[in-house]
C-alpha atoms as a PDB file:
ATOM      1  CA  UNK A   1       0.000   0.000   0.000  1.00  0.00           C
ATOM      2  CA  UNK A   2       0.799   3.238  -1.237  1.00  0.00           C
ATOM      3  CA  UNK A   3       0.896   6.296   1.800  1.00  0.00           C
ATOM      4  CA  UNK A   4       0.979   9.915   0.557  1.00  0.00           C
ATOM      5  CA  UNK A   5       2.227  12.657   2.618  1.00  0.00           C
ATOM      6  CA  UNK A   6      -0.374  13.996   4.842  1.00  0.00           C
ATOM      7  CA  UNK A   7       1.785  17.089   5.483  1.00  0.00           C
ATOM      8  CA  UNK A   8       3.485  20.260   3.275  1.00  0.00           C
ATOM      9  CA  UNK A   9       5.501  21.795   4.716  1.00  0.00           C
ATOM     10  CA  UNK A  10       3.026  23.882   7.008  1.00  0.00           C
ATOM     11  CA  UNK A  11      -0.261  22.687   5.284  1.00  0.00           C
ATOM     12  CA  UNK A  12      -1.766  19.552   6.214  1.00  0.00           C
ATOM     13  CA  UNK A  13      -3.371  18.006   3.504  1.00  0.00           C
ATOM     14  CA  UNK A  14      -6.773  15.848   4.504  1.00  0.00           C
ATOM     15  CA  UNK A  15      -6.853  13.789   1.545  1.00  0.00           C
ATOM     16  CA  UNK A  16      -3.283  12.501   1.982  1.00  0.00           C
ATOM     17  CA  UNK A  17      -2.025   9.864   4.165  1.00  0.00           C
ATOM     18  CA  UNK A  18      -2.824   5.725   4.144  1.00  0.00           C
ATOM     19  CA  UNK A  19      -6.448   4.698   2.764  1.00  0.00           C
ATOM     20  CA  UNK A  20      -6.768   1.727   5.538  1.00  0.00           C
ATOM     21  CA  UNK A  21      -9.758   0.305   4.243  1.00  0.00           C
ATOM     22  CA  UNK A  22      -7.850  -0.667   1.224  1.00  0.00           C
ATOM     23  CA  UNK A  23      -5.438  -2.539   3.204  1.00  0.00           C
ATOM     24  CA  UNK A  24      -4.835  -6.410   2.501  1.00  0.00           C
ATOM     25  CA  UNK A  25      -4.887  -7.810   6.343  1.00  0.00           C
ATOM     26  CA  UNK A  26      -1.419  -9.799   6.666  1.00  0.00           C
ATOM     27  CA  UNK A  27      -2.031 -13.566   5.851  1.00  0.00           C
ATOM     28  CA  UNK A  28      -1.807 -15.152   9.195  1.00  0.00           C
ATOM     29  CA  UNK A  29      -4.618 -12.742  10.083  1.00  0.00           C
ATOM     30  CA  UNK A  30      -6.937 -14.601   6.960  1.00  0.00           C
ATOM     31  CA  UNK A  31      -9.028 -17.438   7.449  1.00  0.00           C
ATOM     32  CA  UNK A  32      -8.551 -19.908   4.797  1.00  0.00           C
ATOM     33  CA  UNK A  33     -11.346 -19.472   2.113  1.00  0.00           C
ATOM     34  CA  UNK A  34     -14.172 -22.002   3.281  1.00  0.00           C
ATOM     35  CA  UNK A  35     -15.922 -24.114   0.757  1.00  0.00           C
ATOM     36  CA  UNK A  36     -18.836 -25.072   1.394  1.00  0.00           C
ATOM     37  CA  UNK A  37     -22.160 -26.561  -0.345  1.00  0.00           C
ATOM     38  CA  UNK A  38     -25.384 -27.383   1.338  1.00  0.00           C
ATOM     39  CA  UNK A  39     -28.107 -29.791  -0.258  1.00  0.00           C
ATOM     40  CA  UNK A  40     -31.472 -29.889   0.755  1.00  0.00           C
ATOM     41  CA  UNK A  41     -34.085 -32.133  -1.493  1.00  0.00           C
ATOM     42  CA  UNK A  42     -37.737 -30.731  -1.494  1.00  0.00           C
ATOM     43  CA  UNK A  43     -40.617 -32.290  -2.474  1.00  0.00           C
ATOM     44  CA  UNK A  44     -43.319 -31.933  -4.904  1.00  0.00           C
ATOM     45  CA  UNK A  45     -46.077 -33.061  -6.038  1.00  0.00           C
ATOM     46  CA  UNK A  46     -46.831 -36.417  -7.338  1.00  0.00           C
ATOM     47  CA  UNK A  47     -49.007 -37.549 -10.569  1.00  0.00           C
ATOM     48  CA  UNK A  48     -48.941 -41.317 -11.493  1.00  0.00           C
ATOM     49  CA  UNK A  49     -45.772 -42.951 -11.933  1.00  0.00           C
ATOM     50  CA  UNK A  50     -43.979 -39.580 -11.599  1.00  0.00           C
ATOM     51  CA  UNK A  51     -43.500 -37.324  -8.988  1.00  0.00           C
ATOM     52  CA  UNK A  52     -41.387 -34.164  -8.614  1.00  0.00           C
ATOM     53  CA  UNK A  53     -38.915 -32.589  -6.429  1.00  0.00           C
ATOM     54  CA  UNK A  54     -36.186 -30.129  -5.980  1.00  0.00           C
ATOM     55  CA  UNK A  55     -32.362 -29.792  -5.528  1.00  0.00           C
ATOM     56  CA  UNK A  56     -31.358 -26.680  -3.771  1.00  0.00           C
ATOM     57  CA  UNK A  57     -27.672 -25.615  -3.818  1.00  0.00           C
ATOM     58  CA  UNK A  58     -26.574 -23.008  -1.778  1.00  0.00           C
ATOM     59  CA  UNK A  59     -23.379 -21.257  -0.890  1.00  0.00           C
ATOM     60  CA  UNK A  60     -22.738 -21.127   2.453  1.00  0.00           C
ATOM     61  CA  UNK A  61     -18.603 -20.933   1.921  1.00  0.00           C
ATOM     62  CA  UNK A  62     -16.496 -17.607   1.704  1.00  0.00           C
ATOM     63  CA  UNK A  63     -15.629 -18.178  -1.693  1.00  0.00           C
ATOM     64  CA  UNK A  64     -18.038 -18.377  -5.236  1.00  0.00           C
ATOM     65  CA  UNK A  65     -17.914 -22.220  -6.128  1.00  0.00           C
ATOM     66  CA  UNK A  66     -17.426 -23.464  -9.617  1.00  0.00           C
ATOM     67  CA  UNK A  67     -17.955 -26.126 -11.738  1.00  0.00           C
ATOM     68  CA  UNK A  68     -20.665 -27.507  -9.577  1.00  0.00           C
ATOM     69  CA  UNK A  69     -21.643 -31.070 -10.638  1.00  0.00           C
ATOM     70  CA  UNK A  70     -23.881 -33.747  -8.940  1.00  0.00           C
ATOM     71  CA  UNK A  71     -22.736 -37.223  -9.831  1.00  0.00           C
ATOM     72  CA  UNK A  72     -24.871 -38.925  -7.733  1.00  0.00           C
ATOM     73  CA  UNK A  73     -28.499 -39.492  -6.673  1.00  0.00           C
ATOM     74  CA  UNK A  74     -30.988 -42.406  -5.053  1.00  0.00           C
ATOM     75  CA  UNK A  75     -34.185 -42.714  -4.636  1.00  0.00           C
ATOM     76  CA  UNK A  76     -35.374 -44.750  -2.067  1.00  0.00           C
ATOM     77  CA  UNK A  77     -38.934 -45.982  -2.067  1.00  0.00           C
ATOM     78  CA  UNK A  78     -40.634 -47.377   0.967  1.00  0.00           C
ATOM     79  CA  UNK A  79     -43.786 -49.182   0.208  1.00  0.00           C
ATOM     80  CA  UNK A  80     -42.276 -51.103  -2.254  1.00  0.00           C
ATOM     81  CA  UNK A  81     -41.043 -51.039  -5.954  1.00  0.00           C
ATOM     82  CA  UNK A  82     -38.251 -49.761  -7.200  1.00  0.00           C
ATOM     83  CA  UNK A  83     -37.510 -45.487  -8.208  1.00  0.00           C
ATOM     84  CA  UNK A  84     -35.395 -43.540  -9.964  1.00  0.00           C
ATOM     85  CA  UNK A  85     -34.581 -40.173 -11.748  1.00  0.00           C
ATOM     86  CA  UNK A  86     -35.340 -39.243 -15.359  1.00  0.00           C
ATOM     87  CA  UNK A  87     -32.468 -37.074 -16.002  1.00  0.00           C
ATOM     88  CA  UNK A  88     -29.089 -38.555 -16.868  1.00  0.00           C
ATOM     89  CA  UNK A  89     -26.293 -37.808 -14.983  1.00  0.00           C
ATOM     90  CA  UNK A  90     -24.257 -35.548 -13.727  1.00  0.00           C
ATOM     91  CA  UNK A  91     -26.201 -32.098 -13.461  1.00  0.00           C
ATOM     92  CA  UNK A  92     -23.849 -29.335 -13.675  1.00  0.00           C
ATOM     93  CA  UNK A  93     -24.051 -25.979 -12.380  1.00  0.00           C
ATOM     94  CA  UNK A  94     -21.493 -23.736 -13.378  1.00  0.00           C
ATOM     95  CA  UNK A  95     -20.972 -21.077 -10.809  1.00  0.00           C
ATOM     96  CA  UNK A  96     -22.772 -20.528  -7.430  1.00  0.00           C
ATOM     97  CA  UNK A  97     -22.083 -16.915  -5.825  1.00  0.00           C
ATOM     98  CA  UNK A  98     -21.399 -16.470  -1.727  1.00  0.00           C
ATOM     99  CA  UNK A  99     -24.893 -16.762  -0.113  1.00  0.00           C
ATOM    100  CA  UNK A 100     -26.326 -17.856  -3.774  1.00  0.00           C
ATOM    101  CA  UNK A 101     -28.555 -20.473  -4.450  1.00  0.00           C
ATOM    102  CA  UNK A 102     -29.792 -22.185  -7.236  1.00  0.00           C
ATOM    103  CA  UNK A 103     -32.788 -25.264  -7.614  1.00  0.00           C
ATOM    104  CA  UNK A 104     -32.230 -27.847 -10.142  1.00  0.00           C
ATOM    105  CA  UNK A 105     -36.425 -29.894 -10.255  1.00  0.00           C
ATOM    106  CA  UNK A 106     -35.992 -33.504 -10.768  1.00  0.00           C
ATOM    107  CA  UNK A 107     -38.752 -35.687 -12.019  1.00  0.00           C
ATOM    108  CA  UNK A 108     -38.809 -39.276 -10.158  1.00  0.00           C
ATOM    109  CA  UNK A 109     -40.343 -42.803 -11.402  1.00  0.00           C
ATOM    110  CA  UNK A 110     -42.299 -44.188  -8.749  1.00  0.00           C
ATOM    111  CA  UNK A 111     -44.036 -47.603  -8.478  1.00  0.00           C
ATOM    112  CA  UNK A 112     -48.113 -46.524  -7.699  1.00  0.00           C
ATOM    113  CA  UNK A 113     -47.462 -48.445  -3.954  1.00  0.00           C
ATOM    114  CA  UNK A 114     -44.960 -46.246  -3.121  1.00  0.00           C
ATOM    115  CA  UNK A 115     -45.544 -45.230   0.397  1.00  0.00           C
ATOM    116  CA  UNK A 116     -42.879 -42.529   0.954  1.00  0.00           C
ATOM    117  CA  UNK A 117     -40.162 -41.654  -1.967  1.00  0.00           C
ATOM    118  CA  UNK A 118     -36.948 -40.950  -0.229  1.00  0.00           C
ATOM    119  CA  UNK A 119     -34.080 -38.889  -2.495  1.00  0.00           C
ATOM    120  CA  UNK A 120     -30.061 -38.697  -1.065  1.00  0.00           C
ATOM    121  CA  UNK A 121     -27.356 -37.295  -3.120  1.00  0.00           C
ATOM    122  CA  UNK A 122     -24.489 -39.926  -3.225  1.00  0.00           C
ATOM    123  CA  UNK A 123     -21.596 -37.274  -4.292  1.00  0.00           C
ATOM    124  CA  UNK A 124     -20.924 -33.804  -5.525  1.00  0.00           C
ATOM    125  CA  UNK A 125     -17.800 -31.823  -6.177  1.00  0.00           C
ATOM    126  CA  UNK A 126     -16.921 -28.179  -7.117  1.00  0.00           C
ATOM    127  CA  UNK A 127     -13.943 -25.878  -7.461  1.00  0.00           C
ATOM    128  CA  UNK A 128     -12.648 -28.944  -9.549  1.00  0.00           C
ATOM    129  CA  UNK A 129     -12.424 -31.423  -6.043  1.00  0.00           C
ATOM    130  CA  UNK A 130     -14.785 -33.869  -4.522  1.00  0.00           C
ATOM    131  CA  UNK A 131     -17.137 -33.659  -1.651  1.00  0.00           C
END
């Protein structure tokens, strides 16, 4: 950081001296950046053999993620039958701003006795890593 003179001779100049607030803190005073994702599923409704719900990503790191990609996702039906999601995998999402959030809807095959549909994400990764 730059510091101008904040005195002339015998003229003190208010607009001179150090702009703190543009300081850089020294790096053992900075937190390593903190990635973080949360994942919450949400339901929807249901129609047949289908039923919907949503992905919600959020930000909850110091740091915008990138290259956001779910490679992983059961369904779970209890009741029985078997259930699964139409879309093919892995859903991308390619950048996700501090405190940003983003929903991705899935649609869901369902057997007509399902009882409850239960949806997990198996794995995710970002910032080019895995969660």
């Amino acid at each position: 950081m730059q510091c101008n003179e904040s005195a002339n001779g015998n003229e003190y100049d208010f607009n001179a001296g150090c702009n703190w607030g543009a300081a850089a803190p020294p790096p053992e005073a900075s937190p390593a950046p903190v990635l973080r994702l949360a994942v919450q599923v949400y339901p929807g409704t249901r129609s047949g053999d289908e039923a919907a719900a949503s992905l919600m990503l959020t930000n909850n790191g110091t740091v915008d993620l990138t290259n956001i990609t779910v490679t992983g996702i059961n369904v779970r039906i209890l009741g029985g039958g078997d259930g699964s999601i139409t879309q093919s995998l892995p859903i991308s999402v390619e950048n996700l701003v501090v405190t940003g959030s983003t929903t991705i809807p899935l649609t869901l095959k369902v057997p007509p006795l399902a009882k409850k549909v239960l949806v997990h994400y198996d794995e995710y990764r970002y910032n080019d890593g895995t969660v």
